[in-house]
PDBML (XML) file of the C-alpha atoms, coordinates in Angstrom:
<?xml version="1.0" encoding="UTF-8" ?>
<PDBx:datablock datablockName="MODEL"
   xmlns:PDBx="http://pdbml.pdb.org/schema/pdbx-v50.xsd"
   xmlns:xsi="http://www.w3.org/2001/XMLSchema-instance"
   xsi:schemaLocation="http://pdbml.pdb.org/schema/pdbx-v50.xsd pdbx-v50.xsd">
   <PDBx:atom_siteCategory>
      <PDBx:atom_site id="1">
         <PDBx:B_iso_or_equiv>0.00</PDBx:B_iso_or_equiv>
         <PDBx:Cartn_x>-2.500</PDBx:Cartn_x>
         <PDBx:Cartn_y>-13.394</PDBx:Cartn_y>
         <PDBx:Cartn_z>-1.048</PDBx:Cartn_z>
         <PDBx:auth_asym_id>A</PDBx:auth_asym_id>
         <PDBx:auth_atom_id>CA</PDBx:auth_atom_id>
         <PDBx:auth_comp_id>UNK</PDBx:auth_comp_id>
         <PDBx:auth_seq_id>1</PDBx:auth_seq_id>
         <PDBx:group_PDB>ATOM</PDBx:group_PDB>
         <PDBx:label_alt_id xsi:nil="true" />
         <PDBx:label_asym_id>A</PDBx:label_asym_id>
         <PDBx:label_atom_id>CA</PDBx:label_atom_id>
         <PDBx:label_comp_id>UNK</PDBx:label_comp_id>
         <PDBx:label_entity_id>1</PDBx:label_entity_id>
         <PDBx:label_seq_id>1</PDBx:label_seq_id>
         <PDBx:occupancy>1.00</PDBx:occupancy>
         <PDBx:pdbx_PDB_model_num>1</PDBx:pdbx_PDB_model_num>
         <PDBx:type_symbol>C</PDBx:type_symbol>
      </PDBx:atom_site>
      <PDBx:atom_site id="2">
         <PDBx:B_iso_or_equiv>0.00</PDBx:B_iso_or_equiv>
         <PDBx:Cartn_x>-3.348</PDBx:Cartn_x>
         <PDBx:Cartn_y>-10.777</PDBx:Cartn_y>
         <PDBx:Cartn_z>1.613</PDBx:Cartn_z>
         <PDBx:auth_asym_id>A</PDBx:auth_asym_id>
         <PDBx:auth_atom_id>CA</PDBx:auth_atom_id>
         <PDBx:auth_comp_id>UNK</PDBx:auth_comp_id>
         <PDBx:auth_seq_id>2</PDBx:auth_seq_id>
         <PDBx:group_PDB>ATOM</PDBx:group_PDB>
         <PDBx:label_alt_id xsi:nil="true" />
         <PDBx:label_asym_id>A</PDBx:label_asym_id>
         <PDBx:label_atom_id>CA</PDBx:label_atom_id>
         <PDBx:label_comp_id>UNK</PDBx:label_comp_id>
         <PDBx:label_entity_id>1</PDBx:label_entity_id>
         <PDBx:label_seq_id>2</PDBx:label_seq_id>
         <PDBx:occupancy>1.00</PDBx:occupancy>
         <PDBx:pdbx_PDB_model_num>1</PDBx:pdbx_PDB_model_num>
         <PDBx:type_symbol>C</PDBx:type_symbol>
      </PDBx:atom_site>
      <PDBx:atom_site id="3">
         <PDBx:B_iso_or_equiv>0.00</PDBx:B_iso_or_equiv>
         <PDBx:Cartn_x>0.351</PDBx:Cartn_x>
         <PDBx:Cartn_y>-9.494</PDBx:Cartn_y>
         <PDBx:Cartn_z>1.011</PDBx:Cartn_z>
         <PDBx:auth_asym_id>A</PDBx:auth_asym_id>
         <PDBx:auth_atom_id>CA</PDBx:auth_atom_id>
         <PDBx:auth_comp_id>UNK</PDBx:auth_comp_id>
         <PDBx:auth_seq_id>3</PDBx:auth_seq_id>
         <PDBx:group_PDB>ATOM</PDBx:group_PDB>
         <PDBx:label_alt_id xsi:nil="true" />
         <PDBx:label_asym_id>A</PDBx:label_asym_id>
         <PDBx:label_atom_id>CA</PDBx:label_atom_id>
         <PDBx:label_comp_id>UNK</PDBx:label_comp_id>
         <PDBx:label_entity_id>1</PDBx:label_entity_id>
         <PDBx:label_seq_id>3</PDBx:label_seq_id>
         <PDBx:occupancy>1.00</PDBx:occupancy>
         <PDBx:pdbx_PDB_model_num>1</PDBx:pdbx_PDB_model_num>
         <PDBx:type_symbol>C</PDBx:type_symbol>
      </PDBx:atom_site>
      <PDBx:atom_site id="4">
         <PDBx:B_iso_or_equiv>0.00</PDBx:B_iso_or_equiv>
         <PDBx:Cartn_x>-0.336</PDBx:Cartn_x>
         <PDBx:Cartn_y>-8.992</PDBx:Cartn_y>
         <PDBx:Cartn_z>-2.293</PDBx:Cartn_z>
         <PDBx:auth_asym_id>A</PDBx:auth_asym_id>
         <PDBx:auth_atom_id>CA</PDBx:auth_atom_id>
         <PDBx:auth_comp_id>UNK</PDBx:auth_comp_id>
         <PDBx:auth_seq_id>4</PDBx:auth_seq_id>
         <PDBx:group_PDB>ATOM</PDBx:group_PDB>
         <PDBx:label_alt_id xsi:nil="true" />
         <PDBx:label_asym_id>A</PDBx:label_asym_id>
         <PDBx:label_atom_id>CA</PDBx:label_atom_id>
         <PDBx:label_comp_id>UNK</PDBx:label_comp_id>
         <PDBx:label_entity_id>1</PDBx:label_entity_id>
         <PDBx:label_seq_id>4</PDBx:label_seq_id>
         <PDBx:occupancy>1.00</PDBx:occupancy>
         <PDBx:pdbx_PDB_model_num>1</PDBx:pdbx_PDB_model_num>
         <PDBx:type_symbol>C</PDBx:type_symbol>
      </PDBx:atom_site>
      <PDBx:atom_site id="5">
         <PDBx:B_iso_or_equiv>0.00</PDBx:B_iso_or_equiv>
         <PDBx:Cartn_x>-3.565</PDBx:Cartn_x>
         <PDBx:Cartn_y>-7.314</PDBx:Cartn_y>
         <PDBx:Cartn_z>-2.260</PDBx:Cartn_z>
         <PDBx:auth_asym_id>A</PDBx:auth_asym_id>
         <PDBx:auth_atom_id>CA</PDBx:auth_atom_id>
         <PDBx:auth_comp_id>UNK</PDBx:auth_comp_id>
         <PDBx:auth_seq_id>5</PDBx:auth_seq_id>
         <PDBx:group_PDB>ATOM</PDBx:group_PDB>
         <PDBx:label_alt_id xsi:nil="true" />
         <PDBx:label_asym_id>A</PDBx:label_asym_id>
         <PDBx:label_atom_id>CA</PDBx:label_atom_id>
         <PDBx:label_comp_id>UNK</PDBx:label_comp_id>
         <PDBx:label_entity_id>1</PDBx:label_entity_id>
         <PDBx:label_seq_id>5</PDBx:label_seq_id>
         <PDBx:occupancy>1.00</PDBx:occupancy>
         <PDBx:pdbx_PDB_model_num>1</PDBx:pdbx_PDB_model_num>
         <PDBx:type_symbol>C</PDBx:type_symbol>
      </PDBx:atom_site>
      <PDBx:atom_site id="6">
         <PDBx:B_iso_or_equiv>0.00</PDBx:B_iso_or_equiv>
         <PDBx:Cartn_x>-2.203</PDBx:Cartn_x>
         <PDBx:Cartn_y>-4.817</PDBx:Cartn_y>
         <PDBx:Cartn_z>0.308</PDBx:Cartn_z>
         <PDBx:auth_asym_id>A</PDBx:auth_asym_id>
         <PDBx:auth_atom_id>CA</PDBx:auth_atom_id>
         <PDBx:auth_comp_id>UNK</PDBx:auth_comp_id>
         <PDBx:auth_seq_id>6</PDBx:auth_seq_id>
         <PDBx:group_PDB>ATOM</PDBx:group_PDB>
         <PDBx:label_alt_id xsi:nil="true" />
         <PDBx:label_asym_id>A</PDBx:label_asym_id>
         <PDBx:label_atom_id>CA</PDBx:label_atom_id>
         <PDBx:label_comp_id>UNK</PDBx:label_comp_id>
         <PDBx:label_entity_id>1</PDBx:label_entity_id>
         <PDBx:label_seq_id>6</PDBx:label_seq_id>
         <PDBx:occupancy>1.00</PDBx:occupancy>
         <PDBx:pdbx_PDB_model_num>1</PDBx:pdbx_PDB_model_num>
         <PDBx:type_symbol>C</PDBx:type_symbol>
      </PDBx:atom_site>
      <PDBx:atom_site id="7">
         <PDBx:B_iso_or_equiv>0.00</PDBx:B_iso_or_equiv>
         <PDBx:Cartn_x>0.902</PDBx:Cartn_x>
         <PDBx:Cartn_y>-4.092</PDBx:Cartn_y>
         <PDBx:Cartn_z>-1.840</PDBx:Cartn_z>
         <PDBx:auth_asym_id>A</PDBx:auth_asym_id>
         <PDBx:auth_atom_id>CA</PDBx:auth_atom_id>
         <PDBx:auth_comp_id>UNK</PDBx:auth_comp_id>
         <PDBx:auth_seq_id>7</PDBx:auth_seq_id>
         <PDBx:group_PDB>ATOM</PDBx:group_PDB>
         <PDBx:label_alt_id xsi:nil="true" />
         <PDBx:label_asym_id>A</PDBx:label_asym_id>
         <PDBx:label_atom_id>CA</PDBx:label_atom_id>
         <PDBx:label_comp_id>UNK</PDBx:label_comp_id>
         <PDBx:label_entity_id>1</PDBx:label_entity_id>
         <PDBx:label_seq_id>7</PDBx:label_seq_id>
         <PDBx:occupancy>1.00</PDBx:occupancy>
         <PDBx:pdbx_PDB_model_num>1</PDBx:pdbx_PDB_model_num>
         <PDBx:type_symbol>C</PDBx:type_symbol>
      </PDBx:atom_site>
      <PDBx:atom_site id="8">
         <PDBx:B_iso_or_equiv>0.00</PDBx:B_iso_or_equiv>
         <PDBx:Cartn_x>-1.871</PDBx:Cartn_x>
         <PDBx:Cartn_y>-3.343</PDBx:Cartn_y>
         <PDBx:Cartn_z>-4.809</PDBx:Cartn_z>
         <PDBx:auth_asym_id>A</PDBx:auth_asym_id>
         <PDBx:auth_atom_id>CA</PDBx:auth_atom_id>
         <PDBx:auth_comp_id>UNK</PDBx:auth_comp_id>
         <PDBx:auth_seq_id>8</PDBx:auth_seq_id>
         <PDBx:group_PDB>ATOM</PDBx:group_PDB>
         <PDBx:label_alt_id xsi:nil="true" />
         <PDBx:label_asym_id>A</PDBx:label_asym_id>
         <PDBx:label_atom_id>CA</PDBx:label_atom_id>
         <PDBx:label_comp_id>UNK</PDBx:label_comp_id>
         <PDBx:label_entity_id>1</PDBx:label_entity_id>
         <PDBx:label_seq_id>8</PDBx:label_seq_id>
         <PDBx:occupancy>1.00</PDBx:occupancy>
         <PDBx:pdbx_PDB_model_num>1</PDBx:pdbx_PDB_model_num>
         <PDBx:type_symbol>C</PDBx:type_symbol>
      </PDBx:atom_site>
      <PDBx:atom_site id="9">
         <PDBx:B_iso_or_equiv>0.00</PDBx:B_iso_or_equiv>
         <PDBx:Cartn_x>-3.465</PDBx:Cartn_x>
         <PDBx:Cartn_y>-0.539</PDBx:Cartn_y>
         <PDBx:Cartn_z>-2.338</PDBx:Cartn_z>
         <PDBx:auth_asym_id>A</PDBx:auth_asym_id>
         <PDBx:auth_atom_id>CA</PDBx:auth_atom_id>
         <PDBx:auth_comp_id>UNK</PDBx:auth_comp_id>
         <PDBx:auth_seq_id>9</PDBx:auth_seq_id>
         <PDBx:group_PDB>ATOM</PDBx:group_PDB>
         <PDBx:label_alt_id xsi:nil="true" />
         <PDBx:label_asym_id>A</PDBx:label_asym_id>
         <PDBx:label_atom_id>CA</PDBx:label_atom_id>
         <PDBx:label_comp_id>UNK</PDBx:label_comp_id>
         <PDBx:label_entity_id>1</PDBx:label_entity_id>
         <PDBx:label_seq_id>9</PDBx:label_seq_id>
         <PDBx:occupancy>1.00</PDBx:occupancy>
         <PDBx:pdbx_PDB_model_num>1</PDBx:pdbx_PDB_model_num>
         <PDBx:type_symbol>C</PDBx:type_symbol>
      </PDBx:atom_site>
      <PDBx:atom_site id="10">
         <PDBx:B_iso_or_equiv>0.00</PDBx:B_iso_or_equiv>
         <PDBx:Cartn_x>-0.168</PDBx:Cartn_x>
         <PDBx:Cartn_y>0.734</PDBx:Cartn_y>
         <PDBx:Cartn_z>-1.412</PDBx:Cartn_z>
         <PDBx:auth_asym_id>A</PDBx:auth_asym_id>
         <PDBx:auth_atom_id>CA</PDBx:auth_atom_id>
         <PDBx:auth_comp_id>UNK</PDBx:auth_comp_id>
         <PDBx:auth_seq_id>10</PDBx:auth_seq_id>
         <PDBx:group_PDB>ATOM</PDBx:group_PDB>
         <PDBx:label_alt_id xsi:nil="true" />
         <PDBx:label_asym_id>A</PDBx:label_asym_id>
         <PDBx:label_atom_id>CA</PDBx:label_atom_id>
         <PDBx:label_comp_id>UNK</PDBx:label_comp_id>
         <PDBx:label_entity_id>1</PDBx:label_entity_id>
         <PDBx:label_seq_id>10</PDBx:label_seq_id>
         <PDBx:occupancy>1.00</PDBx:occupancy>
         <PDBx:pdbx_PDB_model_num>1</PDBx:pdbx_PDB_model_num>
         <PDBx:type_symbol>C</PDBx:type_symbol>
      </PDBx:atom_site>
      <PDBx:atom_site id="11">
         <PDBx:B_iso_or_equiv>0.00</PDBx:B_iso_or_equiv>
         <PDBx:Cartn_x>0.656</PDBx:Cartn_x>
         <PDBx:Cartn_y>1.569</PDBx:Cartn_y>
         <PDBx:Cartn_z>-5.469</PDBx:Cartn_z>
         <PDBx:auth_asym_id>A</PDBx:auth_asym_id>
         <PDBx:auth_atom_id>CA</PDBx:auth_atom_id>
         <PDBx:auth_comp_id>UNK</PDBx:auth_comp_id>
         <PDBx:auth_seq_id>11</PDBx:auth_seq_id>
         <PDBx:group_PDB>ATOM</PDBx:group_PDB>
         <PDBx:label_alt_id xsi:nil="true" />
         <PDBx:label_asym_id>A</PDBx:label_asym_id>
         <PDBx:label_atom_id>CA</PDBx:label_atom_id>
         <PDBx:label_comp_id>UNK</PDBx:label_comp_id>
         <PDBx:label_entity_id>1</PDBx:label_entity_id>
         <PDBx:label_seq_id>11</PDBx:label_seq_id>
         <PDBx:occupancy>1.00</PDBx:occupancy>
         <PDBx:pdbx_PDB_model_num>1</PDBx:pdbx_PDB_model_num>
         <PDBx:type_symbol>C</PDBx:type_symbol>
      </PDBx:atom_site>
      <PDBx:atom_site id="12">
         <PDBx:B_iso_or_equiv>0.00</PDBx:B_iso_or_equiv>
         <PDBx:Cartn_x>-2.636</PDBx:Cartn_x>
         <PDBx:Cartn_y>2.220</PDBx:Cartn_y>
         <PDBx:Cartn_z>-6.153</PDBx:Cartn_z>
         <PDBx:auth_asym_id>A</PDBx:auth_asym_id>
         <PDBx:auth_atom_id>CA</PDBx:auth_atom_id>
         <PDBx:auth_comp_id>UNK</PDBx:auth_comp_id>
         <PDBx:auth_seq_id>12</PDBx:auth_seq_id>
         <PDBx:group_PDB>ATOM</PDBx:group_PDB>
         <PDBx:label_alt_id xsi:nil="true" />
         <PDBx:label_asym_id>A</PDBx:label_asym_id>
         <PDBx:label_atom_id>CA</PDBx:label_atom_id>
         <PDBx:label_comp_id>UNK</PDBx:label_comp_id>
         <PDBx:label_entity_id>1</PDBx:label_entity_id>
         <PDBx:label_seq_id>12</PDBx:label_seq_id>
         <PDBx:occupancy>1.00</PDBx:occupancy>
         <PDBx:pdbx_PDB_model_num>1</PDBx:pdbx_PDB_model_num>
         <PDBx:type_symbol>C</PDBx:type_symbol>
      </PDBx:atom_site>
      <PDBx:atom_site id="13">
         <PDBx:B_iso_or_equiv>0.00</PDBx:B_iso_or_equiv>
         <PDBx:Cartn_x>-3.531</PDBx:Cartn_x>
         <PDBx:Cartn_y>4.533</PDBx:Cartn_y>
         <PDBx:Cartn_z>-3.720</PDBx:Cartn_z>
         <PDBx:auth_asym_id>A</PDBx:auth_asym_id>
         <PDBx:auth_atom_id>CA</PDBx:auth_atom_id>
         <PDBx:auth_comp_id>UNK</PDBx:auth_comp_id>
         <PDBx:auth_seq_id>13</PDBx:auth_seq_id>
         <PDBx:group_PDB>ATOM</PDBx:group_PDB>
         <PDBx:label_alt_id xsi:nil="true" />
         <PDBx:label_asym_id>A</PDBx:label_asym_id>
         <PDBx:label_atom_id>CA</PDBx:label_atom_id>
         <PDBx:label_comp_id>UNK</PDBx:label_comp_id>
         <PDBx:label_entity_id>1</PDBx:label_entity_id>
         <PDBx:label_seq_id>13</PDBx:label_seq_id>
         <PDBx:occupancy>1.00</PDBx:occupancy>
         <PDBx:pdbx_PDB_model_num>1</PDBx:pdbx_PDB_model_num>
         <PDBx:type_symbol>C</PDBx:type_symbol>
      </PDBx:atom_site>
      <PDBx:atom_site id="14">
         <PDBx:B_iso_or_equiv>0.00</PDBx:B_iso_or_equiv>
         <PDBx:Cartn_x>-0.286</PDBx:Cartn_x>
         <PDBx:Cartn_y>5.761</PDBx:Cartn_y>
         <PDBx:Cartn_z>-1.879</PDBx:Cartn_z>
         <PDBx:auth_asym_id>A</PDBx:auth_asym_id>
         <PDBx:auth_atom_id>CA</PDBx:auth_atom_id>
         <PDBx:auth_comp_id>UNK</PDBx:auth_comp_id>
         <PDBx:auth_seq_id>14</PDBx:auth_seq_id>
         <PDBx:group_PDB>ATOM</PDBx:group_PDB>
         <PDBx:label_alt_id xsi:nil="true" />
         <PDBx:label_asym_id>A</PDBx:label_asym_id>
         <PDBx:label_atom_id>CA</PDBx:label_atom_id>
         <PDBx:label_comp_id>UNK</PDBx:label_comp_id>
         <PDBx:label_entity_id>1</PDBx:label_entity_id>
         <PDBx:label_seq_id>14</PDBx:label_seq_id>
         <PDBx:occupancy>1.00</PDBx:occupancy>
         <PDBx:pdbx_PDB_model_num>1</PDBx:pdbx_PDB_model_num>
         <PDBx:type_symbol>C</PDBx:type_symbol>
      </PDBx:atom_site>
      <PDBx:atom_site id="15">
         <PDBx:B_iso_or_equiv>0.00</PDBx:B_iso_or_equiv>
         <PDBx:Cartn_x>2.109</PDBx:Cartn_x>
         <PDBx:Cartn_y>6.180</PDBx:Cartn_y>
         <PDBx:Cartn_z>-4.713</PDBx:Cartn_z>
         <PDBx:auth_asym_id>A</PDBx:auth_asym_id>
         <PDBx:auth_atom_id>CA</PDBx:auth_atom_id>
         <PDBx:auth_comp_id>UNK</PDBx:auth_comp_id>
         <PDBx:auth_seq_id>15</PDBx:auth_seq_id>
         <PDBx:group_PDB>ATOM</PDBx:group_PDB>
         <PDBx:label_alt_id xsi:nil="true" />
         <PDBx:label_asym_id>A</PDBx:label_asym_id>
         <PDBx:label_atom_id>CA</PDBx:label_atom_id>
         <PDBx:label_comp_id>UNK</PDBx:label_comp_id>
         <PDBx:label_entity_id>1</PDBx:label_entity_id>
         <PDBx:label_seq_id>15</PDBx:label_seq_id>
         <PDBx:occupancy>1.00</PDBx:occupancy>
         <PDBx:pdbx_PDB_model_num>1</PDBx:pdbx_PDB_model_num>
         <PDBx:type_symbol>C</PDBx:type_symbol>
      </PDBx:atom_site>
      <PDBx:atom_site id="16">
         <PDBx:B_iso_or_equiv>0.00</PDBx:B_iso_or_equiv>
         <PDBx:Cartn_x>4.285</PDBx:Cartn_x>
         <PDBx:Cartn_y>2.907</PDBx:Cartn_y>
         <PDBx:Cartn_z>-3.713</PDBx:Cartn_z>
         <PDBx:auth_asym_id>A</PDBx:auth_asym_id>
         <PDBx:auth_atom_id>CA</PDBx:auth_atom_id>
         <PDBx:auth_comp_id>UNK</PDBx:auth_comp_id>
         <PDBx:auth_seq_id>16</PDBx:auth_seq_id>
         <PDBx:group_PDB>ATOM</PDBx:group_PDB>
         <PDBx:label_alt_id xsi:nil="true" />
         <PDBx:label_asym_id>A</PDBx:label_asym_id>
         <PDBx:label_atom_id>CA</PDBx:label_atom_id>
         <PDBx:label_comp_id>UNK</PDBx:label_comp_id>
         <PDBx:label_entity_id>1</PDBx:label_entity_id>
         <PDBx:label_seq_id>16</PDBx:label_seq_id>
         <PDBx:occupancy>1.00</PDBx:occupancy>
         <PDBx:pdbx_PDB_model_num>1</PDBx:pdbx_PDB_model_num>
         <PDBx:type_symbol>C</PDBx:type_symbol>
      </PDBx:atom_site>
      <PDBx:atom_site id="17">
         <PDBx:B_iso_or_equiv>0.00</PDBx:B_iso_or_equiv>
         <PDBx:Cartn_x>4.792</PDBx:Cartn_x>
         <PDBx:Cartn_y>4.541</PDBx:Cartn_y>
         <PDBx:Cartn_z>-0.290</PDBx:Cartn_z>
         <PDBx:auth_asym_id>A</PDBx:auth_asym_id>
         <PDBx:auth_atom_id>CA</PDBx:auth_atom_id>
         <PDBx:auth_comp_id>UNK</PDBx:auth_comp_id>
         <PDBx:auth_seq_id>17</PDBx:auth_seq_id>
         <PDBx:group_PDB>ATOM</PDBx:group_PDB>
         <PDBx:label_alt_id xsi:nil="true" />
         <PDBx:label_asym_id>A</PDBx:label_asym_id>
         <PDBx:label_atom_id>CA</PDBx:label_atom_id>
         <PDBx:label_comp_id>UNK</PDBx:label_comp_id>
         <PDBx:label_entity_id>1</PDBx:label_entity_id>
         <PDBx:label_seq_id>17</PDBx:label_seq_id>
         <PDBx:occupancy>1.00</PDBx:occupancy>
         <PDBx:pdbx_PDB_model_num>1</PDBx:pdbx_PDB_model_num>
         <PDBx:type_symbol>C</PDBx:type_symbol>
      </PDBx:atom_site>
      <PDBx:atom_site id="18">
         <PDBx:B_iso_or_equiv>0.00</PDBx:B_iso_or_equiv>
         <PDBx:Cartn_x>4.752</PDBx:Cartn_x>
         <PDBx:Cartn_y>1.704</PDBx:Cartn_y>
         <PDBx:Cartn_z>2.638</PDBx:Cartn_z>
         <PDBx:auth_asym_id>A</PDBx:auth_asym_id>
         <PDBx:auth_atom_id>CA</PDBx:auth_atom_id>
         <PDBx:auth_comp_id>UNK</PDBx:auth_comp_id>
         <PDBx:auth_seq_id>18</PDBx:auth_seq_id>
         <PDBx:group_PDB>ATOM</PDBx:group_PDB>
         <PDBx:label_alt_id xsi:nil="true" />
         <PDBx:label_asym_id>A</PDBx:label_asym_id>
         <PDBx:label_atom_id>CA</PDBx:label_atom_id>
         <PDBx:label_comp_id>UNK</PDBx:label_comp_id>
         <PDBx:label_entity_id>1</PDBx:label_entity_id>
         <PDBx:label_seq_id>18</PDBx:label_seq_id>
         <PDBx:occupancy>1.00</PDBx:occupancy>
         <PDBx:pdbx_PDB_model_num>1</PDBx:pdbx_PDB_model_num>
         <PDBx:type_symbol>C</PDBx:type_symbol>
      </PDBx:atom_site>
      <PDBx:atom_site id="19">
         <PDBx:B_iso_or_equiv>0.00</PDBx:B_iso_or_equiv>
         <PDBx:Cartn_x>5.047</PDBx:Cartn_x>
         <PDBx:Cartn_y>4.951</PDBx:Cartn_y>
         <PDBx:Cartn_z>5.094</PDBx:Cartn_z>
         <PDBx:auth_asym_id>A</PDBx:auth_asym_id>
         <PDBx:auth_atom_id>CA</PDBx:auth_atom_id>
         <PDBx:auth_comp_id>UNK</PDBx:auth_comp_id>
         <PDBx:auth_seq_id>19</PDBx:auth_seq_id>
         <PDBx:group_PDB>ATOM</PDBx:group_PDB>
         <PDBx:label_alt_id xsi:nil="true" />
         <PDBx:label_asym_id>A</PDBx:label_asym_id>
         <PDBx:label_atom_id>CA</PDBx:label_atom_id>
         <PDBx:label_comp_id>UNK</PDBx:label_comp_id>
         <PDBx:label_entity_id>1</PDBx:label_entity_id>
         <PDBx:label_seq_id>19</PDBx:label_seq_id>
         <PDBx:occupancy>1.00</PDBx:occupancy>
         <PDBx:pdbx_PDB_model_num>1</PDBx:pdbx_PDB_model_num>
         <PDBx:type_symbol>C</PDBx:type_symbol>
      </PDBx:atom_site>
      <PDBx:atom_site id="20">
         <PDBx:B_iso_or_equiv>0.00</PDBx:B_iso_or_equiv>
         <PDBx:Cartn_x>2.246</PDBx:Cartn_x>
         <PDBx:Cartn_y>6.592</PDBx:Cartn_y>
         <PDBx:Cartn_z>3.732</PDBx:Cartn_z>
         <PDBx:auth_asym_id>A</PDBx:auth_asym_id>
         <PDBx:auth_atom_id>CA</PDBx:auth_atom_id>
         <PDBx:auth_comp_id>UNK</PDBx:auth_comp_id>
         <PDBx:auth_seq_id>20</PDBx:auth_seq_id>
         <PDBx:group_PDB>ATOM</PDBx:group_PDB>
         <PDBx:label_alt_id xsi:nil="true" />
         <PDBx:label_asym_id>A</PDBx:label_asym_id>
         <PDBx:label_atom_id>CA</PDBx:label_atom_id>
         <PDBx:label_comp_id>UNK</PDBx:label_comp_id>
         <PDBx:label_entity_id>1</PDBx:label_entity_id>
         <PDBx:label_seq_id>20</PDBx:label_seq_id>
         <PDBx:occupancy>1.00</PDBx:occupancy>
         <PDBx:pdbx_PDB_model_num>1</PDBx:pdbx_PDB_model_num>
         <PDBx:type_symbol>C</PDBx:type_symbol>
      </PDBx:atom_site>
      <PDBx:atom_site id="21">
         <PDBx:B_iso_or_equiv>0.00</PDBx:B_iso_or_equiv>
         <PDBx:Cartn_x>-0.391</PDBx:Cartn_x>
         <PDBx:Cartn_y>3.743</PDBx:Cartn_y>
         <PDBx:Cartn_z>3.793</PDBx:Cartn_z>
         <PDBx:auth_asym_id>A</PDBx:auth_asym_id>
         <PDBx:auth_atom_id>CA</PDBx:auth_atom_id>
         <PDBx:auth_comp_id>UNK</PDBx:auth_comp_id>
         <PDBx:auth_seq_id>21</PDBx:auth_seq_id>
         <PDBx:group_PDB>ATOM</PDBx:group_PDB>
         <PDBx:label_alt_id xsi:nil="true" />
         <PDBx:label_asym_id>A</PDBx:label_asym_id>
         <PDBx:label_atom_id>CA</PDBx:label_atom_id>
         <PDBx:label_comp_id>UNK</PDBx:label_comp_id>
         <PDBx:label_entity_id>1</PDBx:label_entity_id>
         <PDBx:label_seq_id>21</PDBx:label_seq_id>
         <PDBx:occupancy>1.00</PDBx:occupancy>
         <PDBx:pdbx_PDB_model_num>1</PDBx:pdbx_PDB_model_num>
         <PDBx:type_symbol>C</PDBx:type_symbol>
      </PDBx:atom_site>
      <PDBx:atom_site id="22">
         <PDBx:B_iso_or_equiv>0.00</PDBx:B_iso_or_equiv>
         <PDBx:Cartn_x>1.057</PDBx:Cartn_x>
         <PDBx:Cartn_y>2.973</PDBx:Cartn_y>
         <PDBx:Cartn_z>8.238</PDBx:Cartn_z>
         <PDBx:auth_asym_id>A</PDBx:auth_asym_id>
         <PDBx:auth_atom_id>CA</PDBx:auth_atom_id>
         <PDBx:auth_comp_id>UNK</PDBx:auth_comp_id>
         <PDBx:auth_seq_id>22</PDBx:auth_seq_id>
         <PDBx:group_PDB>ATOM</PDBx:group_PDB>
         <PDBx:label_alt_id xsi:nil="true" />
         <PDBx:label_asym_id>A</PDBx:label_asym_id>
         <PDBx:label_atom_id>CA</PDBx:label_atom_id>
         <PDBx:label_comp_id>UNK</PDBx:label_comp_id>
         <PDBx:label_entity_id>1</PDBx:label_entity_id>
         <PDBx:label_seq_id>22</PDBx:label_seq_id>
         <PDBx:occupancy>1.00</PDBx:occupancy>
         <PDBx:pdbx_PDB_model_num>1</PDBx:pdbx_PDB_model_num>
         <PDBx:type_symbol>C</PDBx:type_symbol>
      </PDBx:atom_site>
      <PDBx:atom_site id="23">
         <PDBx:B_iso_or_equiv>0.00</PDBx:B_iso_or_equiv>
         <PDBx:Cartn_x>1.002</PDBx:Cartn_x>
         <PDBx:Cartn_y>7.030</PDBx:Cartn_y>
         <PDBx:Cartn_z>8.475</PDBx:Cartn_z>
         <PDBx:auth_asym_id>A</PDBx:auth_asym_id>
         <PDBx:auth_atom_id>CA</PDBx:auth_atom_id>
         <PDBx:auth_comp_id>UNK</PDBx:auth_comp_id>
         <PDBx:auth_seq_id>23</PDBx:auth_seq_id>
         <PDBx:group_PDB>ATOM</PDBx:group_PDB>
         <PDBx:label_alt_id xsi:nil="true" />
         <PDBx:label_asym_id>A</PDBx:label_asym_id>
         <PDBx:label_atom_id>CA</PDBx:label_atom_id>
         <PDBx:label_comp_id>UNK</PDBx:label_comp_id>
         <PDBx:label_entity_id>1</PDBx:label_entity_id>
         <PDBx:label_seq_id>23</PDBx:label_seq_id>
         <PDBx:occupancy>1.00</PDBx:occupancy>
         <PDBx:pdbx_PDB_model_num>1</PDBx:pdbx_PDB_model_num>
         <PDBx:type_symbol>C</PDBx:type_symbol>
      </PDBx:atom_site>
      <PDBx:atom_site id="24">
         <PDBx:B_iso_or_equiv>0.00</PDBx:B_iso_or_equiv>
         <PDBx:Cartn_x>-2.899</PDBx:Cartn_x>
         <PDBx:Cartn_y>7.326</PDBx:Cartn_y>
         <PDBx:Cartn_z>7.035</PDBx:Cartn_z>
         <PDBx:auth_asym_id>A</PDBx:auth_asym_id>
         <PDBx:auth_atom_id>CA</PDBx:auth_atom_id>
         <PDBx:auth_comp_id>UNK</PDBx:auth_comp_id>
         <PDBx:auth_seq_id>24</PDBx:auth_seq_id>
         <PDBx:group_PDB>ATOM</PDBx:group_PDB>
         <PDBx:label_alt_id xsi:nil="true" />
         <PDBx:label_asym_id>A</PDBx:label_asym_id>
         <PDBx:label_atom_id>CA</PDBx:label_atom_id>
         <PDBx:label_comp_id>UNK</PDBx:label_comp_id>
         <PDBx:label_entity_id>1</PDBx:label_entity_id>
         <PDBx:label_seq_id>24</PDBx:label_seq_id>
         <PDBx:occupancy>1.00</PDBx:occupancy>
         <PDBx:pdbx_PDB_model_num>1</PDBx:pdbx_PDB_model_num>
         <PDBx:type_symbol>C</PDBx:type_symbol>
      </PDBx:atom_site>
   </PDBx:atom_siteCategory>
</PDBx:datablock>
């Protein structure tokens, strides 16, 4: 569940980008 929820901030808020959301 935590997996998931984190994957919905990654698209909402970083485009989709896994690299973004570790670089921020």
């Amino acid at each position: 569940v935590a997996a998931r929820a984190v994957k919905q901030i990654i698209d909402r808020f970083c485009g989709g980008s896994v690299e973004q959301l570790l670089v921020g």
